[in-house]
C-alpha atoms as a PDB file:
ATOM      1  CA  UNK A   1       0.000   0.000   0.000  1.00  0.00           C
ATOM      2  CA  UNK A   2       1.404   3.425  -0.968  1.00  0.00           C
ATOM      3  CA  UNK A   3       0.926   5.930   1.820  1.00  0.00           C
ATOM      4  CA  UNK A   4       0.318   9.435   0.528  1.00  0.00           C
ATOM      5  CA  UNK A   5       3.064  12.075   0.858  1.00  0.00           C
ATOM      6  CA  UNK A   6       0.877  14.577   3.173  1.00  0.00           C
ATOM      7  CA  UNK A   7       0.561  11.623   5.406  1.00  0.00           C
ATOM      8  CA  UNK A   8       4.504  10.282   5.462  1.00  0.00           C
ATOM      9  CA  UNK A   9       5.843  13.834   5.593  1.00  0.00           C
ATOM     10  CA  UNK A  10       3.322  14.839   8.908  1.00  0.00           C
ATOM     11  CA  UNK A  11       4.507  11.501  10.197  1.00  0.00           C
ATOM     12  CA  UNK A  12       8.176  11.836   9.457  1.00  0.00           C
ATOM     13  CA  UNK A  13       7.967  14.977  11.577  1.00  0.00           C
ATOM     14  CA  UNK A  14       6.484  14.191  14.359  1.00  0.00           C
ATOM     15  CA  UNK A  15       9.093  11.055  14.612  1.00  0.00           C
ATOM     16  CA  UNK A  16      12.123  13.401  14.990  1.00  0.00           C
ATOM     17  CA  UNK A  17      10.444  14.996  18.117  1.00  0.00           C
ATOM     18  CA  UNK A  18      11.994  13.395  21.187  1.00  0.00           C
ATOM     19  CA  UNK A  19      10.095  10.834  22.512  1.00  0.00           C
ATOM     20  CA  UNK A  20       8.311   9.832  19.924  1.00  0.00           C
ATOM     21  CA  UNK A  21       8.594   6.694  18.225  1.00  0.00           C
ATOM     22  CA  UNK A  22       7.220   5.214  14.451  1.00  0.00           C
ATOM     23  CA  UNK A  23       3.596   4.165  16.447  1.00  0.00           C
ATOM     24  CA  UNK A  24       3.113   7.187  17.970  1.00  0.00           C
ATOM     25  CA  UNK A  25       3.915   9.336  15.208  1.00  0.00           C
ATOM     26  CA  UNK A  26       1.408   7.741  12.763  1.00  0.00           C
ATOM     27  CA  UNK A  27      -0.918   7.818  15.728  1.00  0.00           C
ATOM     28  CA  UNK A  28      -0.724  11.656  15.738  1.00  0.00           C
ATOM     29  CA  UNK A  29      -0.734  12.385  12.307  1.00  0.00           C
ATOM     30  CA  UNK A  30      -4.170  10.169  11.630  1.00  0.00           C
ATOM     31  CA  UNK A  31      -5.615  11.570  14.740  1.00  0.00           C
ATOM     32  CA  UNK A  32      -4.618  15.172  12.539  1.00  0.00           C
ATOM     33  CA  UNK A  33      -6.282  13.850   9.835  1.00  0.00           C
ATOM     34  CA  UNK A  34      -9.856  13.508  11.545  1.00  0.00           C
ATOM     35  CA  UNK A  35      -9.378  17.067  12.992  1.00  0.00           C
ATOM     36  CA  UNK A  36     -11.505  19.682  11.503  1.00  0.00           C
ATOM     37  CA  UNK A  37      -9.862  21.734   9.050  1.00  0.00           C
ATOM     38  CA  UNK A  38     -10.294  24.772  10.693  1.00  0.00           C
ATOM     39  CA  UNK A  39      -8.745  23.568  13.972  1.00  0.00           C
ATOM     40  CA  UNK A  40      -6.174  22.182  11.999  1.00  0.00           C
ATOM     41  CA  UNK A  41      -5.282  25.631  10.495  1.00  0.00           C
ATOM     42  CA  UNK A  42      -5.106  27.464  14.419  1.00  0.00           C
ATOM     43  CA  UNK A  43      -2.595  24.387  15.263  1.00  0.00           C
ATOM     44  CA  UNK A  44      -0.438  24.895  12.506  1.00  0.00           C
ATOM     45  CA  UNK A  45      -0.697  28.969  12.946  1.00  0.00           C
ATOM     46  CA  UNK A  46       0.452  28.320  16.660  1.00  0.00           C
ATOM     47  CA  UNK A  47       3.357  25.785  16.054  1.00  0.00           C
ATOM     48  CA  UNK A  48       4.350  28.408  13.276  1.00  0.00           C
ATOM     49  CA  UNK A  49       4.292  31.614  15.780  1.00  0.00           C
ATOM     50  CA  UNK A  50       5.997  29.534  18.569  1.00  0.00           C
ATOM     51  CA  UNK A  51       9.531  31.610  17.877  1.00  0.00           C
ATOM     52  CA  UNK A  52       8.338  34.530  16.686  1.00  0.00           C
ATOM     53  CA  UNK A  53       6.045  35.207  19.836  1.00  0.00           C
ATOM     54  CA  UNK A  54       9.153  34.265  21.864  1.00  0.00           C
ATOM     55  CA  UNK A  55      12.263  35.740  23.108  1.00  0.00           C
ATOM     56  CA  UNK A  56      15.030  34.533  25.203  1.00  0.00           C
ATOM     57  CA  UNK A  57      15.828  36.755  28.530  1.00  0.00           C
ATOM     58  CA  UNK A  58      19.093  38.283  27.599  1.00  0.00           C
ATOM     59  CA  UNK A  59      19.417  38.561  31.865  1.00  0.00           C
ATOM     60  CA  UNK A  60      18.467  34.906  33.091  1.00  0.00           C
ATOM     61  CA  UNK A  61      17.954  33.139  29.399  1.00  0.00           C
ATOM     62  CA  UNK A  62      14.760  31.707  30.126  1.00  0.00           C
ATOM     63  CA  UNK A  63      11.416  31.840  27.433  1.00  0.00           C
ATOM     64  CA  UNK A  64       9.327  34.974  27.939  1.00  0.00           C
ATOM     65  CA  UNK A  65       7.657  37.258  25.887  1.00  0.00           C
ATOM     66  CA  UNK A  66       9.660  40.740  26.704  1.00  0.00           C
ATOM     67  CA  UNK A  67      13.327  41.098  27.555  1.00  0.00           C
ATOM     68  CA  UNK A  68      14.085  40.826  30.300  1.00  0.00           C
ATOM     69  CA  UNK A  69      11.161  38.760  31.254  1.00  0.00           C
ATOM     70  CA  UNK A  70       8.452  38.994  34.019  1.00  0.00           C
ATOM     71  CA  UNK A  71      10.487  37.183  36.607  1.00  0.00           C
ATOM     72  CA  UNK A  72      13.588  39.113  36.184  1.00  0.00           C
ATOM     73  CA  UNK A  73      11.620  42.514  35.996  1.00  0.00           C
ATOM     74  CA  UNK A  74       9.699  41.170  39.389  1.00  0.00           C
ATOM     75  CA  UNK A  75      10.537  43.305  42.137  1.00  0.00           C
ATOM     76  CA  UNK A  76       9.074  41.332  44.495  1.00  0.00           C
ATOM     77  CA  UNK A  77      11.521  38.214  44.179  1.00  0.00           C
ATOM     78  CA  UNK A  78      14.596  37.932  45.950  1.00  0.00           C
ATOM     79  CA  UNK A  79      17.169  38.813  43.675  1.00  0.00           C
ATOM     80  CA  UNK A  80      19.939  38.077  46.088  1.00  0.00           C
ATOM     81  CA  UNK A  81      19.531  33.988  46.033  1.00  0.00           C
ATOM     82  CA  UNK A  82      20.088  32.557  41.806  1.00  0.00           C
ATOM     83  CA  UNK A  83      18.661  29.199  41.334  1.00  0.00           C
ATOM     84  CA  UNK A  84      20.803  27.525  38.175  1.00  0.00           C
ATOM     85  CA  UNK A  85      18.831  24.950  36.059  1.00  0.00           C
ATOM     86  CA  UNK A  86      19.313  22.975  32.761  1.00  0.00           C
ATOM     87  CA  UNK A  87      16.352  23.939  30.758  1.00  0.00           C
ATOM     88  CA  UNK A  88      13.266  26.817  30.518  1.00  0.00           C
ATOM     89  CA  UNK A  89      10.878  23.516  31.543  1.00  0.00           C
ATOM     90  CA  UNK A  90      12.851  23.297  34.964  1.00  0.00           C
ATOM     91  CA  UNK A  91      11.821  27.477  35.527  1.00  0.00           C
ATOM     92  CA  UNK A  92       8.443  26.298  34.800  1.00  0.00           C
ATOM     93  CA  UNK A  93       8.236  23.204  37.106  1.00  0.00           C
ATOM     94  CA  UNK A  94      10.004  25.135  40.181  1.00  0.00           C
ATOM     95  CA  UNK A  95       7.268  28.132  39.600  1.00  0.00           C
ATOM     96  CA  UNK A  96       4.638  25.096  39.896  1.00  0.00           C
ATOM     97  CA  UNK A  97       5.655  24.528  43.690  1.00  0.00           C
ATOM     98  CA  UNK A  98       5.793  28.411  44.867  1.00  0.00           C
ATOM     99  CA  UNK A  99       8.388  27.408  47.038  1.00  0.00           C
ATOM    100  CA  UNK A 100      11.063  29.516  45.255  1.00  0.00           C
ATOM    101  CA  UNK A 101      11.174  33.570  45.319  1.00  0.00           C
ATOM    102  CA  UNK A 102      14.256  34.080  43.958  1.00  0.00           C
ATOM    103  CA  UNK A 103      15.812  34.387  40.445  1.00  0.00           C
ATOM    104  CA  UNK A 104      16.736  31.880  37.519  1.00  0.00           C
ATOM    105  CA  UNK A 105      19.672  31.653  35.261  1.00  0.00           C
ATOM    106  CA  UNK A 106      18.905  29.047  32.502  1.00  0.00           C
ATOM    107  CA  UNK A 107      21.613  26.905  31.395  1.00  0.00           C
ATOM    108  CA  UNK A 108      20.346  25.484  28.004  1.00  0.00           C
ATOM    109  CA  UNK A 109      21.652  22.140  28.638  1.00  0.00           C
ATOM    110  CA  UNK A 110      24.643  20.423  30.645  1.00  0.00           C
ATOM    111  CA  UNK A 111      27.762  19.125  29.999  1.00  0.00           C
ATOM    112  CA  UNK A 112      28.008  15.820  28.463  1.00  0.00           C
ATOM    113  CA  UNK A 113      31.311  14.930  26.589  1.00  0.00           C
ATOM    114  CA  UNK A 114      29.151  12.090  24.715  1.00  0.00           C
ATOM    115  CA  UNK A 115      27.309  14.441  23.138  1.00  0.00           C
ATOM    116  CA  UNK A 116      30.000  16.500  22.266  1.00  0.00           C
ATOM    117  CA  UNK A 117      28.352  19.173  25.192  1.00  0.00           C
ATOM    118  CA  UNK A 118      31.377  21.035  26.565  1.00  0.00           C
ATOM    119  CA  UNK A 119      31.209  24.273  29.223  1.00  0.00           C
ATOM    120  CA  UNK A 120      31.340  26.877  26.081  1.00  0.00           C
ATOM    121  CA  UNK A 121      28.016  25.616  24.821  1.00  0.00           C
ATOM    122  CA  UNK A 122      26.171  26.312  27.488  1.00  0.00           C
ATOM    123  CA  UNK A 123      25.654  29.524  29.587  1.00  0.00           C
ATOM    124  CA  UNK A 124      27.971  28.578  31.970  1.00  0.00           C
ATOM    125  CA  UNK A 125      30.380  31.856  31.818  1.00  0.00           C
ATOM    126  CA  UNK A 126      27.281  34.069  30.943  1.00  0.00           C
ATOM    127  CA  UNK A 127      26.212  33.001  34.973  1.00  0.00           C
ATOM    128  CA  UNK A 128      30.078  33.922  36.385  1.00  0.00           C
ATOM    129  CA  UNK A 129      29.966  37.199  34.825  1.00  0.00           C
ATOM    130  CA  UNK A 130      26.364  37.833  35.701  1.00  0.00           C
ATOM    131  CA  UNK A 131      27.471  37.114  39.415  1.00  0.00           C
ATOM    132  CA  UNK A 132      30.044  39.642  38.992  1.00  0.00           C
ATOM    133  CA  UNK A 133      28.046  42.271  37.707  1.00  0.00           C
ATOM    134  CA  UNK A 134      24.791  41.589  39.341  1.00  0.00           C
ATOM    135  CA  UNK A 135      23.048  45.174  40.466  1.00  0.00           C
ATOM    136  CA  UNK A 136      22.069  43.109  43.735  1.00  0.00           C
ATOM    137  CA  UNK A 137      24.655  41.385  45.200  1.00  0.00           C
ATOM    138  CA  UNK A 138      23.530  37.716  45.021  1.00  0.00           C
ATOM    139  CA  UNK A 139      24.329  35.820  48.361  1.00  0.00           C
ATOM    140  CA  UNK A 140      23.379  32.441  47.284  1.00  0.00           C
ATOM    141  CA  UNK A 141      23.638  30.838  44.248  1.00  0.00           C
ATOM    142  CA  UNK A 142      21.337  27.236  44.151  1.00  0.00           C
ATOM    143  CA  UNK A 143      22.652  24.414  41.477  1.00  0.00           C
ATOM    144  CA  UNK A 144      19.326  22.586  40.278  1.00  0.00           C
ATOM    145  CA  UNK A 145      20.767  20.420  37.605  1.00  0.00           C
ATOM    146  CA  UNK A 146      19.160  17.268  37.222  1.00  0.00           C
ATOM    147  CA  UNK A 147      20.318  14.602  39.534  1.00  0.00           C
ATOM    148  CA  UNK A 148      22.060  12.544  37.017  1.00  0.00           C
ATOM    149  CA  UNK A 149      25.845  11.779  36.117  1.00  0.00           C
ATOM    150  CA  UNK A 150      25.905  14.846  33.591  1.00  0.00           C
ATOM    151  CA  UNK A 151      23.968  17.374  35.762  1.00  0.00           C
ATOM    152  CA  UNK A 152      25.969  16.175  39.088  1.00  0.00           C
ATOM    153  CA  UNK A 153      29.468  17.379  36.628  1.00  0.00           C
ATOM    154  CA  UNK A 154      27.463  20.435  35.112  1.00  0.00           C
ATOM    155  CA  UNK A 155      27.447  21.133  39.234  1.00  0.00           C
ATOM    156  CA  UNK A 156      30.666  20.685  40.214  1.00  0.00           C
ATOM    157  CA  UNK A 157      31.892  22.361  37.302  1.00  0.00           C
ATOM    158  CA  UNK A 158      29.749  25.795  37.921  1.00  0.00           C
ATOM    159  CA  UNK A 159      30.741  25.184  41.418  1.00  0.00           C
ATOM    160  CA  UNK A 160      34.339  25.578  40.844  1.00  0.00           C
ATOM    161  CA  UNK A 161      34.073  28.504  38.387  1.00  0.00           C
ATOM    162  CA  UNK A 162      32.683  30.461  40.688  1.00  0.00           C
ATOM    163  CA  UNK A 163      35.607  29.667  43.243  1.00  0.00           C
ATOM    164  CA  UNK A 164      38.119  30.852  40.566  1.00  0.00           C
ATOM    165  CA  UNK A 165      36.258  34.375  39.814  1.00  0.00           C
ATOM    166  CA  UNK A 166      36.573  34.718  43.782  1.00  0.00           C
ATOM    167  CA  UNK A 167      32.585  35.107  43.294  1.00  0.00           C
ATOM    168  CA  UNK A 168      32.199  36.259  47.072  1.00  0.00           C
ATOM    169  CA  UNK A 169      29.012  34.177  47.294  1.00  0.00           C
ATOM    170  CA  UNK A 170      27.221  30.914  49.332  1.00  0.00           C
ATOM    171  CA  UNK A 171      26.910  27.748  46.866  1.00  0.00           C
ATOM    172  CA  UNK A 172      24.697  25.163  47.618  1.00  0.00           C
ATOM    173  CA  UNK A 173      23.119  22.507  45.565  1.00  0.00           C
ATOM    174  CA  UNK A 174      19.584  21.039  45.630  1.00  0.00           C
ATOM    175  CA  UNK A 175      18.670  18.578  48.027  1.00  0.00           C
ATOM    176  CA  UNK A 176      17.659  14.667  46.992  1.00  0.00           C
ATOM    177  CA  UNK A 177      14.217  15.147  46.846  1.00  0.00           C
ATOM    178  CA  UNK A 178      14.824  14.402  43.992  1.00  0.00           C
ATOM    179  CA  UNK A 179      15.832  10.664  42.655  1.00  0.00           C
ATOM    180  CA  UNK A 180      19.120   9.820  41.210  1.00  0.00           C
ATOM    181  CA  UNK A 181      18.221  10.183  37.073  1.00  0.00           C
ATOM    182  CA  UNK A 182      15.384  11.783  37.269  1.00  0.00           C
ATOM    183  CA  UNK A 183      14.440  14.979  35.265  1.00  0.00           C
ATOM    184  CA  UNK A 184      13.320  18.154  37.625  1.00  0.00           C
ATOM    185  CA  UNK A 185      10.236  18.468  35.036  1.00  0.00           C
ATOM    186  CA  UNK A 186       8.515  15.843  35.616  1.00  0.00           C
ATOM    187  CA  UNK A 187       9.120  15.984  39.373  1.00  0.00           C
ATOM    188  CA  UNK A 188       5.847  16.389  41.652  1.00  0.00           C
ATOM    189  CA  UNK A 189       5.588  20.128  43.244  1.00  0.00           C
ATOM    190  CA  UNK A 190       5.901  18.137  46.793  1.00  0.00           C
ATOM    191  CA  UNK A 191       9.481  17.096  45.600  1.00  0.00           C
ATOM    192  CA  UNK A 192      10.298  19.763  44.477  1.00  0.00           C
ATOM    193  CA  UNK A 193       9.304  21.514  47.403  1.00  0.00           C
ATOM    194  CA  UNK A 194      11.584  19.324  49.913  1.00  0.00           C
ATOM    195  CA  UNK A 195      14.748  19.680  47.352  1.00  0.00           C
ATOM    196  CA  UNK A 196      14.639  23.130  47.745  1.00  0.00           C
ATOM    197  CA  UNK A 197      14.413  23.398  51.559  1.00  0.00           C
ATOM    198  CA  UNK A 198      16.800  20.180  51.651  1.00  0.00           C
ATOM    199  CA  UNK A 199      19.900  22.141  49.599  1.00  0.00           C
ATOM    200  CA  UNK A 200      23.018  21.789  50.972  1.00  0.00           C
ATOM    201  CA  UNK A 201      26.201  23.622  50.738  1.00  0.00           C
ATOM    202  CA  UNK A 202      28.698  22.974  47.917  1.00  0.00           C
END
């Protein structure tokens, strides 16, 4: 049976998302094809707006809509205590469990030699200089990587940069709230909540 092109192109690019796999993608794209063609058309407006409604924080480098974004601009937060984390979706999950009042400075990724991942590609010496130049001294920087091998060295790393600036300034890294190999995203607000209060000092 041929399939038709509209069909095996929709599918093809739904595979290359992460996550999903051959089934699921032709599972998508026939569910799509059911849709009606009008709600169709706002999905596909959306997915093509995603970037251009979008900016990345040139303070903290998390997703917002204005630079710099909402929590940065918040004058209510503490900005003397920076919690570090791998990815936008961590921001989002720690905002879930309104534990945290202080600021964010979003990594885009971790090292991971595997992947060919070193310091310079993520915003590793954009957080050191940030430290240095903050307009309110920041007391306490918190290292939420994920709890697995890569985010443990993206840690230790971070940890020890900031000892070579001389960054006058308390480092301490989540607590284990949160399971060895887990992601922070998909981590329960209750977690969350006792990794944060259960941070200890690097």
């Amino acid at each position: 049976m041929k399939i038709p092109k509209a069909i095996q192109l929709v599918t093809e690019s739904f595979e290359r998302l992460p996550g999903i796999g051959p089934k699921t993608a032709e599972r998508l794209t026939f569910y799509l094809l059911h849709v009606p063609q009008g709600e169709l058309d706002r999905f596909a407006k959306s997915v093509q707006n995603l970037k251009i409604g979008t900016i990345t924080c040139s303070t903290c480098f998390n997703v917002g809509e204005i630079d710099p974004c909402d929590l940065c601009q918040d004058t209510r937060r503490d900005h003397s205590i920076l919690c570090v984390v791998e990815q936008p979706l961590d921001v989002i999950a720690l905002e879930k469990s309104r534990k945290f009042q202080g600021i964010y400075h979003v990594l885009h990724g971790k090292i991971d030699p595997l992947n060919n991942i070193g310091p310079d590609e993520i915003r590793i010496a954009e957080l050191v200089n940030r430290v240095k130049g903050e307009r309110v001294r920041v007391k306490e920087i918190i290292l939420a990587t994920n709890p697995t091998m890569e985010g443990e060295a993206t840690a230790m790393y971070i940890a020890k940069q900031l000892k070579a600036a001389n960054a006058d300034v308390k480092i301490s890294r989540i607590g284990r709230g949160l399971p060895i190999g887990s992601d922070i995203e998909y981590a329960d607000p209750t977690t969350l909540e006792r990794a944060m209060e259960g941070r200890s000092e690097y």
